[in-house]
N, C-alpha and C. Protein backbone atom coordinates (compact mmCIF):
# COMPACT_ATOMS: atom_id res chain seq x y z
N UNK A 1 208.45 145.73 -10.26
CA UNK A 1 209.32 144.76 -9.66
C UNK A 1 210.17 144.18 -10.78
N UNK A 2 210.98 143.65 -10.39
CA UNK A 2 212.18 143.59 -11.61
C UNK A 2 212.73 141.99 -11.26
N UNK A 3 213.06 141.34 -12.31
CA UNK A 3 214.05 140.21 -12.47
C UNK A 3 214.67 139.89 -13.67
N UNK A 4 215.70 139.92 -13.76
CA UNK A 4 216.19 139.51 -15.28
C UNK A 4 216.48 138.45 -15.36
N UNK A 5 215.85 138.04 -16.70
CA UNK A 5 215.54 136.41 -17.16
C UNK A 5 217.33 135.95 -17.42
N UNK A 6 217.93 137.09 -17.73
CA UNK A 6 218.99 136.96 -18.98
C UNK A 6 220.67 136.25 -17.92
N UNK A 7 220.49 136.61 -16.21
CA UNK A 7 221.39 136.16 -15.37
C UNK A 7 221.73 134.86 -15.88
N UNK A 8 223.54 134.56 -15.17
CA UNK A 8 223.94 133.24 -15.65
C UNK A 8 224.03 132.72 -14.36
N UNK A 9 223.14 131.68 -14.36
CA UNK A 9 223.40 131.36 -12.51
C UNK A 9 224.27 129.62 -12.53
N UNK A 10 224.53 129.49 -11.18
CA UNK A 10 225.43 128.60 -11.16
C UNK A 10 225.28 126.97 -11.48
N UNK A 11 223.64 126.79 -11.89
CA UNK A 11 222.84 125.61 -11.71
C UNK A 11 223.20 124.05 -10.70
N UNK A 12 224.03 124.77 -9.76
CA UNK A 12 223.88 123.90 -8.37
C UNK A 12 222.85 123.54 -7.14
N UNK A 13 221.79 124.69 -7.38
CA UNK A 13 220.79 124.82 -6.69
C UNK A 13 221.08 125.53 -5.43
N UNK A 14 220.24 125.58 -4.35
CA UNK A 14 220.65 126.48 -3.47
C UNK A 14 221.28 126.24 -2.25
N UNK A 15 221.22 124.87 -2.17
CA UNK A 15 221.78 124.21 -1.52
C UNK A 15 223.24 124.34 -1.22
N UNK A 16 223.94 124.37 -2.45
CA UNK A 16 225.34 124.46 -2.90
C UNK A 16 226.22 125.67 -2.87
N UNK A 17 226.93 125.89 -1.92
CA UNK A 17 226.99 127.87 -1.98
C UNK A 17 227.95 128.16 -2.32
N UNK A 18 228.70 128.08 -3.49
CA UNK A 18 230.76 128.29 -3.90
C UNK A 18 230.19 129.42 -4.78
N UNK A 19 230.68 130.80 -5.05
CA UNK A 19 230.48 131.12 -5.72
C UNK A 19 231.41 130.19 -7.52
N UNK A 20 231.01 130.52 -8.51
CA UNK A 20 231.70 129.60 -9.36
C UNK A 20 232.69 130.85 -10.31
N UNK A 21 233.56 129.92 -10.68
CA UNK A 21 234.43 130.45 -11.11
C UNK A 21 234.18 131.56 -12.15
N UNK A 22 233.20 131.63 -13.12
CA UNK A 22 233.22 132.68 -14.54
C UNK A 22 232.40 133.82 -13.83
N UNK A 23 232.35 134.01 -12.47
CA UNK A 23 231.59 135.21 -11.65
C UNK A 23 230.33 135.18 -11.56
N UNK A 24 229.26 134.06 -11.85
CA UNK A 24 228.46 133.95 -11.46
C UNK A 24 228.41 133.79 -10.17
N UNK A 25 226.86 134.63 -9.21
CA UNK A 25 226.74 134.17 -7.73
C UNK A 25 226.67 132.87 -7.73
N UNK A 26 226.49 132.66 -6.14
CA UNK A 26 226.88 130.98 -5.78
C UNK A 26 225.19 130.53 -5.41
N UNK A 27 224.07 131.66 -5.97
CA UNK A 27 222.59 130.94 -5.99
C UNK A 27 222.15 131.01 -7.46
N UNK A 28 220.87 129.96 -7.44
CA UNK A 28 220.14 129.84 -8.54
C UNK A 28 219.30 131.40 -8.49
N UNK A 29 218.36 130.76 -9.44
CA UNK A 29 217.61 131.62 -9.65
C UNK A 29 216.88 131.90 -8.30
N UNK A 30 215.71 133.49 -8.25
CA UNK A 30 215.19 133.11 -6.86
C UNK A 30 214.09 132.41 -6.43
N UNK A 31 213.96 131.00 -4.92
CA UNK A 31 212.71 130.61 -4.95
C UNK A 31 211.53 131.51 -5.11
N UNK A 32 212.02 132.37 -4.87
CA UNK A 32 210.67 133.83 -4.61
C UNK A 32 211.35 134.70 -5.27
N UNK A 33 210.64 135.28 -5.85
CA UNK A 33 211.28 136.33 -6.70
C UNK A 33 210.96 137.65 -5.91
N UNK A 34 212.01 138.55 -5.54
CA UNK A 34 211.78 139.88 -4.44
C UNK A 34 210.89 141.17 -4.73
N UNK A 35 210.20 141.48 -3.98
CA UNK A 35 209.36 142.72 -4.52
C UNK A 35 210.70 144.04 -4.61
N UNK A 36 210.81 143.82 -5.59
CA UNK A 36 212.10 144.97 -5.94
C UNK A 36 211.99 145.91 -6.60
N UNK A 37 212.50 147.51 -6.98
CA UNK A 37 212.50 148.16 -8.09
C UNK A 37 213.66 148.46 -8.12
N UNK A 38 214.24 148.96 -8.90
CA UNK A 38 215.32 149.78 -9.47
C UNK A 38 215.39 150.17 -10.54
N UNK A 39 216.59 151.49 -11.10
CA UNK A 39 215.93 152.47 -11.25
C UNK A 39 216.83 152.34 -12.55
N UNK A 40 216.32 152.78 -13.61
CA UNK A 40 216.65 152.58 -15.04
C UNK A 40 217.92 151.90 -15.10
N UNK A 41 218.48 151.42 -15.90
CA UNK A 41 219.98 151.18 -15.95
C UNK A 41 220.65 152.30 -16.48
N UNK A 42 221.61 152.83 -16.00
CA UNK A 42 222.68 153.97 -16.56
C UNK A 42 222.23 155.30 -16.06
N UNK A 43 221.08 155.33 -15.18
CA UNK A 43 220.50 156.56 -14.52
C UNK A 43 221.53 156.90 -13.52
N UNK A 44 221.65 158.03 -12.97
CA UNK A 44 222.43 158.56 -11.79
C UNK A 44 221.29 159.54 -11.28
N UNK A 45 221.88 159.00 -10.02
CA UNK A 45 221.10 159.60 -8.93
C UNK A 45 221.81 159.92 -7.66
N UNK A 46 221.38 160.97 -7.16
CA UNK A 46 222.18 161.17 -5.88
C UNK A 46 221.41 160.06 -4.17
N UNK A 47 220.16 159.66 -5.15
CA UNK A 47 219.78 159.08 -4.21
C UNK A 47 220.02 157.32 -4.14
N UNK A 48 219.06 156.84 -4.00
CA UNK A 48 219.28 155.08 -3.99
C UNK A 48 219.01 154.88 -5.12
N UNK A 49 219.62 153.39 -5.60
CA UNK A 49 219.50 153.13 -6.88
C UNK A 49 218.25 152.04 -7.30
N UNK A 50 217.92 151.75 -5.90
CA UNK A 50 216.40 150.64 -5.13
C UNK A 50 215.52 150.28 -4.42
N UNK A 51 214.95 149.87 -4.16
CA UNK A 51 213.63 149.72 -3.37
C UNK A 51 213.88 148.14 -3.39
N UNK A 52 213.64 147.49 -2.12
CA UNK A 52 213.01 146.60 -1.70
C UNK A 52 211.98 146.22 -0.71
N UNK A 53 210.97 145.45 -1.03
CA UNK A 53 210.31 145.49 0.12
C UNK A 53 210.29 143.61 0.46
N UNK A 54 211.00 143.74 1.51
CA UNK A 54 211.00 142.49 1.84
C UNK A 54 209.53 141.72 2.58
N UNK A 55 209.55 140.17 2.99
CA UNK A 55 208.21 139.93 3.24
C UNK A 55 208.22 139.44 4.57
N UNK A 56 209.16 139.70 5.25
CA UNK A 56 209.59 139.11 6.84
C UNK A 56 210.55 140.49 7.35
N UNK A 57 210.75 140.51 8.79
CA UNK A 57 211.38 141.11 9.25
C UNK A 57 213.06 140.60 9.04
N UNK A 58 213.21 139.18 9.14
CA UNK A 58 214.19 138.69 9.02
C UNK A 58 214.96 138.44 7.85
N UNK A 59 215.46 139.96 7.27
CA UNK A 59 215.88 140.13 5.82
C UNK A 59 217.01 138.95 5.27
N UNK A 60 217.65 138.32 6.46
CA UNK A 60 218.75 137.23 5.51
C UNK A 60 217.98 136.36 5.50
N UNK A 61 217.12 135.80 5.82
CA UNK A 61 216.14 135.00 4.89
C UNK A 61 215.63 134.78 3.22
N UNK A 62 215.93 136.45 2.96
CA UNK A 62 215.51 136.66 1.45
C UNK A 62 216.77 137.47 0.78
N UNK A 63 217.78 137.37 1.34
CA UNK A 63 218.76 137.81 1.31
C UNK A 63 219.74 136.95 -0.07
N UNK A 64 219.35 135.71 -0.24
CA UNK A 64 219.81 134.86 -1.08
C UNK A 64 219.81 135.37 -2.91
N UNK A 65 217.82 135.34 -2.37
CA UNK A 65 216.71 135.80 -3.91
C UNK A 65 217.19 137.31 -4.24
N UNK A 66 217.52 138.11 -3.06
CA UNK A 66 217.79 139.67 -3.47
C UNK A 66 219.41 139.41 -4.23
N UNK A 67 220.51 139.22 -3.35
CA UNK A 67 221.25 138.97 -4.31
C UNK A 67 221.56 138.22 -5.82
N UNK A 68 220.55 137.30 -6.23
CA UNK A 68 220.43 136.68 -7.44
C UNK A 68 219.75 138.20 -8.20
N UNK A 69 218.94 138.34 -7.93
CA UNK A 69 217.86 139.76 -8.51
C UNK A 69 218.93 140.80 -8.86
N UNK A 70 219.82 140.89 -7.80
CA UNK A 70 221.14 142.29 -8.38
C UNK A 70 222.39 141.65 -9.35
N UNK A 71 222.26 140.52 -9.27
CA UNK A 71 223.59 140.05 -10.08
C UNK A 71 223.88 140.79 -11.66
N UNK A 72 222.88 140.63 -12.04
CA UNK A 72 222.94 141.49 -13.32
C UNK A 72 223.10 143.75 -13.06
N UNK A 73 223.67 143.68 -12.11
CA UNK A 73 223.59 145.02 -11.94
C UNK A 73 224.69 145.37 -10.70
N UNK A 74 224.99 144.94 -10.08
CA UNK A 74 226.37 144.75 -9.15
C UNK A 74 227.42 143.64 -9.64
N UNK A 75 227.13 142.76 -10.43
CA UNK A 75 228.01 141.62 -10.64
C UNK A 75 228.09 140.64 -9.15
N UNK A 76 228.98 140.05 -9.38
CA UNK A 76 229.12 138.87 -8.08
C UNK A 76 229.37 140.21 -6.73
N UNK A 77 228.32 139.82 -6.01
CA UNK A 77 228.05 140.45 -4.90
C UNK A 77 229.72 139.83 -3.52
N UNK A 78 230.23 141.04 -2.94
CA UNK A 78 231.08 140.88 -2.14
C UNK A 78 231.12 140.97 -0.98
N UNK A 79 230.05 141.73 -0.32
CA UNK A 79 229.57 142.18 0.69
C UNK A 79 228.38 143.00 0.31
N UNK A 80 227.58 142.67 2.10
CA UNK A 80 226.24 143.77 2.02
C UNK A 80 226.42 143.98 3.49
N UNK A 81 226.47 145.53 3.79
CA UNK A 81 226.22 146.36 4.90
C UNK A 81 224.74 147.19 5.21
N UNK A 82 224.31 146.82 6.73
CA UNK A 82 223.32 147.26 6.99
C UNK A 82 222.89 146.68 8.32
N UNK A 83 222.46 147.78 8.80
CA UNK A 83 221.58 147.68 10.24
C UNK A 83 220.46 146.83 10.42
N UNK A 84 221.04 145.31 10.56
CA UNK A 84 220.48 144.25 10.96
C UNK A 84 219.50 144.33 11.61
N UNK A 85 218.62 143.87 12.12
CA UNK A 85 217.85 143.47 13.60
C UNK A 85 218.46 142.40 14.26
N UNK A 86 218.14 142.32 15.74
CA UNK A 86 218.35 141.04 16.10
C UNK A 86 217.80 139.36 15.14
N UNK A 87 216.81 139.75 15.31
CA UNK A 87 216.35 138.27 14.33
C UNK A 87 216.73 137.99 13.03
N UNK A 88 217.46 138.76 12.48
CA UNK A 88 218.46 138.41 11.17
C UNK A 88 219.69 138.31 11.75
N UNK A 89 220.15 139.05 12.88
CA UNK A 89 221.49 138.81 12.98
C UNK A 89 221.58 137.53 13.54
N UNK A 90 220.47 136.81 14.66
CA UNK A 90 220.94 135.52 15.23
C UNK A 90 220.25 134.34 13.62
N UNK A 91 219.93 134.79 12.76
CA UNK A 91 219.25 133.38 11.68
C UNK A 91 220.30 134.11 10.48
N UNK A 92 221.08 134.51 10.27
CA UNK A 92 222.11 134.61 9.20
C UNK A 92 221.78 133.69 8.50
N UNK A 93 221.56 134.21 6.90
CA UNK A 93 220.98 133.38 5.75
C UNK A 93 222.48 133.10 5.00
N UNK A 94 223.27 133.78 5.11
CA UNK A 94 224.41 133.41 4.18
C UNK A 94 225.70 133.17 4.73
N UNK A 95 226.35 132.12 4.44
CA UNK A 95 227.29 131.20 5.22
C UNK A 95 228.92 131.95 4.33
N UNK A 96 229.95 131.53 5.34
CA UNK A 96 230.98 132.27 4.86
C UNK A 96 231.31 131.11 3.34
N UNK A 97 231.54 130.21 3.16
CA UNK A 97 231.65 129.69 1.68
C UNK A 97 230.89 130.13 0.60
N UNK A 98 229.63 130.80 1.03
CA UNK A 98 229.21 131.88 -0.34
C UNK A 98 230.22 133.04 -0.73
N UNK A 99 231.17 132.91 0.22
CA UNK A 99 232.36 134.32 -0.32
C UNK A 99 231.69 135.47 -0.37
N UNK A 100 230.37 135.93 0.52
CA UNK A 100 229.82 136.99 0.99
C UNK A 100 230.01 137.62 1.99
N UNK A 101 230.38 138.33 2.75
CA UNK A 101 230.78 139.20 4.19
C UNK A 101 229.10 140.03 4.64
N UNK A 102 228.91 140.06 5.31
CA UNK A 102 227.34 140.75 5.69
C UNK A 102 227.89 141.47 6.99
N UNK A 103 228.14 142.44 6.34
CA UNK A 103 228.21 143.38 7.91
C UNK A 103 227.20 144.39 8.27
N UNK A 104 227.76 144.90 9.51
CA UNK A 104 226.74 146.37 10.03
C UNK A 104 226.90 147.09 9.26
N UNK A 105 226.68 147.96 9.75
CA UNK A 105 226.65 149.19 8.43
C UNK A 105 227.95 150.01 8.50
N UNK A 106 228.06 151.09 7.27
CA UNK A 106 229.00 151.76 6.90
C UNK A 106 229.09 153.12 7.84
N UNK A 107 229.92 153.41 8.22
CA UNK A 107 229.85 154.91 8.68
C UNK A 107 228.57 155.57 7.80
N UNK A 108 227.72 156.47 8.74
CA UNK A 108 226.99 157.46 8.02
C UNK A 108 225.87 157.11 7.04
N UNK A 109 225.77 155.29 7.31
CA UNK A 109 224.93 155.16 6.61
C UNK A 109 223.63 154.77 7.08
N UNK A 110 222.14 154.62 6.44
CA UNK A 110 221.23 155.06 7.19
C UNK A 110 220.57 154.03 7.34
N UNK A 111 219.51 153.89 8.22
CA UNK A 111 219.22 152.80 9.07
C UNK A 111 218.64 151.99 7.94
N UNK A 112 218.05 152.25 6.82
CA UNK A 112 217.01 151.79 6.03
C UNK A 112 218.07 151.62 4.84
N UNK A 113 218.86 151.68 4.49
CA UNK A 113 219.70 151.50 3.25
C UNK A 113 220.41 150.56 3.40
N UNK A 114 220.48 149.75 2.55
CA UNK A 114 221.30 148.32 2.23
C UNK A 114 222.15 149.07 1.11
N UNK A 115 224.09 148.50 1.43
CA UNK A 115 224.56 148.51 0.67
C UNK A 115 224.93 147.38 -0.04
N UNK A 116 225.36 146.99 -1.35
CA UNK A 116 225.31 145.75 -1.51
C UNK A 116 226.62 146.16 -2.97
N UNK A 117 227.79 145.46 -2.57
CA UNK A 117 229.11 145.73 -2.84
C UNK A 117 229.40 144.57 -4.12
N UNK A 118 229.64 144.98 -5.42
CA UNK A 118 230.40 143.99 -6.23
C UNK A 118 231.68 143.37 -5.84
N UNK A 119 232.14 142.85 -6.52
CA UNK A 119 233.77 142.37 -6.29
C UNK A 119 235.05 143.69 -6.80
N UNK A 120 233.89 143.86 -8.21
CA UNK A 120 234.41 145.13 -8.86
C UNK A 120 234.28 146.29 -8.97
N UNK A 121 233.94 146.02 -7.30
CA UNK A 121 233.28 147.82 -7.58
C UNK A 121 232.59 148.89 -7.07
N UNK A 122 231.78 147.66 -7.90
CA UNK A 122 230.04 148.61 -7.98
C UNK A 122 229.68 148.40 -6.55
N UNK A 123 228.82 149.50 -6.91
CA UNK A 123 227.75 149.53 -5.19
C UNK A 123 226.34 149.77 -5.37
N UNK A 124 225.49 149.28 -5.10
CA UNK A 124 223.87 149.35 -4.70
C UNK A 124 223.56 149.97 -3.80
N UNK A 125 222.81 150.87 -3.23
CA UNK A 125 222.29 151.81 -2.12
C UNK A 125 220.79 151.32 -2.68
N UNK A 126 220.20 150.02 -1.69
CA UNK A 126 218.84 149.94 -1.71
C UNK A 126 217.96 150.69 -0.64
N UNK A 127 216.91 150.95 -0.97
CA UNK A 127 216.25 151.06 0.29
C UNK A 127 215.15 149.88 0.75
N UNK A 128 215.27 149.92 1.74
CA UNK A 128 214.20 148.94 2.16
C UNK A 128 213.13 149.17 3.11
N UNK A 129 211.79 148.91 2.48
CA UNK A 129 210.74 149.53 3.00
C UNK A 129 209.81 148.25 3.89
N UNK A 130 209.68 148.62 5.09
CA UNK A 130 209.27 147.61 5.95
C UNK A 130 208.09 146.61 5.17
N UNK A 131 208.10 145.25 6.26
CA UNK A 131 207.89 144.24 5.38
C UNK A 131 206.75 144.31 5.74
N UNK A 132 206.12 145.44 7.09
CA UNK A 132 204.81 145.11 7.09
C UNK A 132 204.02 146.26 6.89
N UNK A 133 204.26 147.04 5.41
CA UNK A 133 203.71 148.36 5.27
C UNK A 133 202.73 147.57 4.20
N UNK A 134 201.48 148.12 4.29
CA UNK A 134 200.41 148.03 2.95
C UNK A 134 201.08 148.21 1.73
N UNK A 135 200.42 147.34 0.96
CA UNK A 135 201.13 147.32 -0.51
C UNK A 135 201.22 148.37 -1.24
N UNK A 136 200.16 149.35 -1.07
CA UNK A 136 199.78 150.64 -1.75
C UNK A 136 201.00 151.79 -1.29
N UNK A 137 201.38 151.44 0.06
CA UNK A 137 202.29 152.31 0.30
C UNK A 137 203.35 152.16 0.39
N UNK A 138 203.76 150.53 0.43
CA UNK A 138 204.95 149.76 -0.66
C UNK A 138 205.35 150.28 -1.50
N UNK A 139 204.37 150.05 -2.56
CA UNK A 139 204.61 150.67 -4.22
C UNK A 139 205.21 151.72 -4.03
N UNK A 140 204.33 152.80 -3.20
CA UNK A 140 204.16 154.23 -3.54
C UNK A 140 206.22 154.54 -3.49
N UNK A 141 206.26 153.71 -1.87
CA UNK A 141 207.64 154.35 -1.65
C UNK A 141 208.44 153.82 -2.47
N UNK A 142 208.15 152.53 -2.95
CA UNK A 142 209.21 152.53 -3.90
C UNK A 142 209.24 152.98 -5.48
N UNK A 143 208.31 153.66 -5.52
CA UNK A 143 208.29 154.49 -6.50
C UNK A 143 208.76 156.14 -6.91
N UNK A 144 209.13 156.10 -5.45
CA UNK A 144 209.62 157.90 -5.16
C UNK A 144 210.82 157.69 -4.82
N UNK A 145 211.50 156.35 -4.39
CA UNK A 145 212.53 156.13 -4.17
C UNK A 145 213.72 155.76 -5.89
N UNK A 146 212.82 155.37 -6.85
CA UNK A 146 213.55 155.31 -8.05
C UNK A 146 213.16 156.54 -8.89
N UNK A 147 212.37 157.69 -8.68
CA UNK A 147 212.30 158.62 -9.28
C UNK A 147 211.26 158.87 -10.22
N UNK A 148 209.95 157.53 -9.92
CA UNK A 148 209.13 157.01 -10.57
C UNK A 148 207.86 157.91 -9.82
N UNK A 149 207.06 158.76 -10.69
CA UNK A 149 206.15 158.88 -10.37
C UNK A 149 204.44 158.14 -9.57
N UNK A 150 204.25 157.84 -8.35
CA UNK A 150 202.97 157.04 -8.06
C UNK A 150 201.97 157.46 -8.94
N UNK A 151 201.28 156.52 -9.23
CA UNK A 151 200.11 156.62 -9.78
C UNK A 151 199.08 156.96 -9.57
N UNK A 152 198.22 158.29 -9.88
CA UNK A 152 197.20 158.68 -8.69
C UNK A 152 195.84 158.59 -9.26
């Protein structure tokens, strides 16, 4: 699972949602830090570049902490596309003054992949592995999903 200490966050708290001017996101650090992996820096892959395993069904809930977690690796996040559920789409965690867009998904893209769009750019292809799979098989997938051997 991954977090980098080294992010410059906006120290408004979370309350406060502008993104700020020198491109930092518009959250602190995360209250919860996300069960995340991703996959070396500077690796290419034809596949995803992540694993998340969220801890609710209702992913914009943690939607805040995941974007703080990618800032150092997408830059200021611009949008994230993906095949909602109902119960994230009616509790939307992120308000339009975060200068975030959260849409459905992209043409062709797959039910389980979060894209998650810089300002400049970049793009994230996470995967996300249900919130109510055993931890063992958590790991596992997100370990085959960054190219990481499970541990046997």
């Amino acid at each position: 699972m991954t977090h980098d200490e080294n992010i410059t966050h906006s120290g408004r708290g979370l309350g406060l949602s502008r993104p700020t001017a020198d491109g930092g996101q518009p959250f602190d650090a995360p209250t919860r830090t996300p069960r995340l992996l991703l996959r070396a820096r500077g690796e290419v892959s034809e596949g995803v570049d992540g694993a998340w395993w969220p801890r609710t069904t209702n992913l914009t809930t943690e939607l805040h902490d995941l974007i703080s977690a990618l800032t150092d690796r997408v830059g200021t996040t611009e949008r994230v596309a993906f095949d909602w559920n109902s119960l994230s789409i009616s509790q939307r965690g992120i308000d339009r003054q975060d200068g975030i867009e959260v849409s459905g998904p992209d043409p062709d893209q797959p039910p389980d992949i979060m894209h998650v769009f810089g300002t400049d750019g970049r793009r994230l292809d996470i995967l996300i592995v249900g919130p109510n799979t055993d931890a063992d098989n958590a790991f596992e997938a997100m370990q085959r999903a960054v190219g990481l051997a499970p541990d046997r």
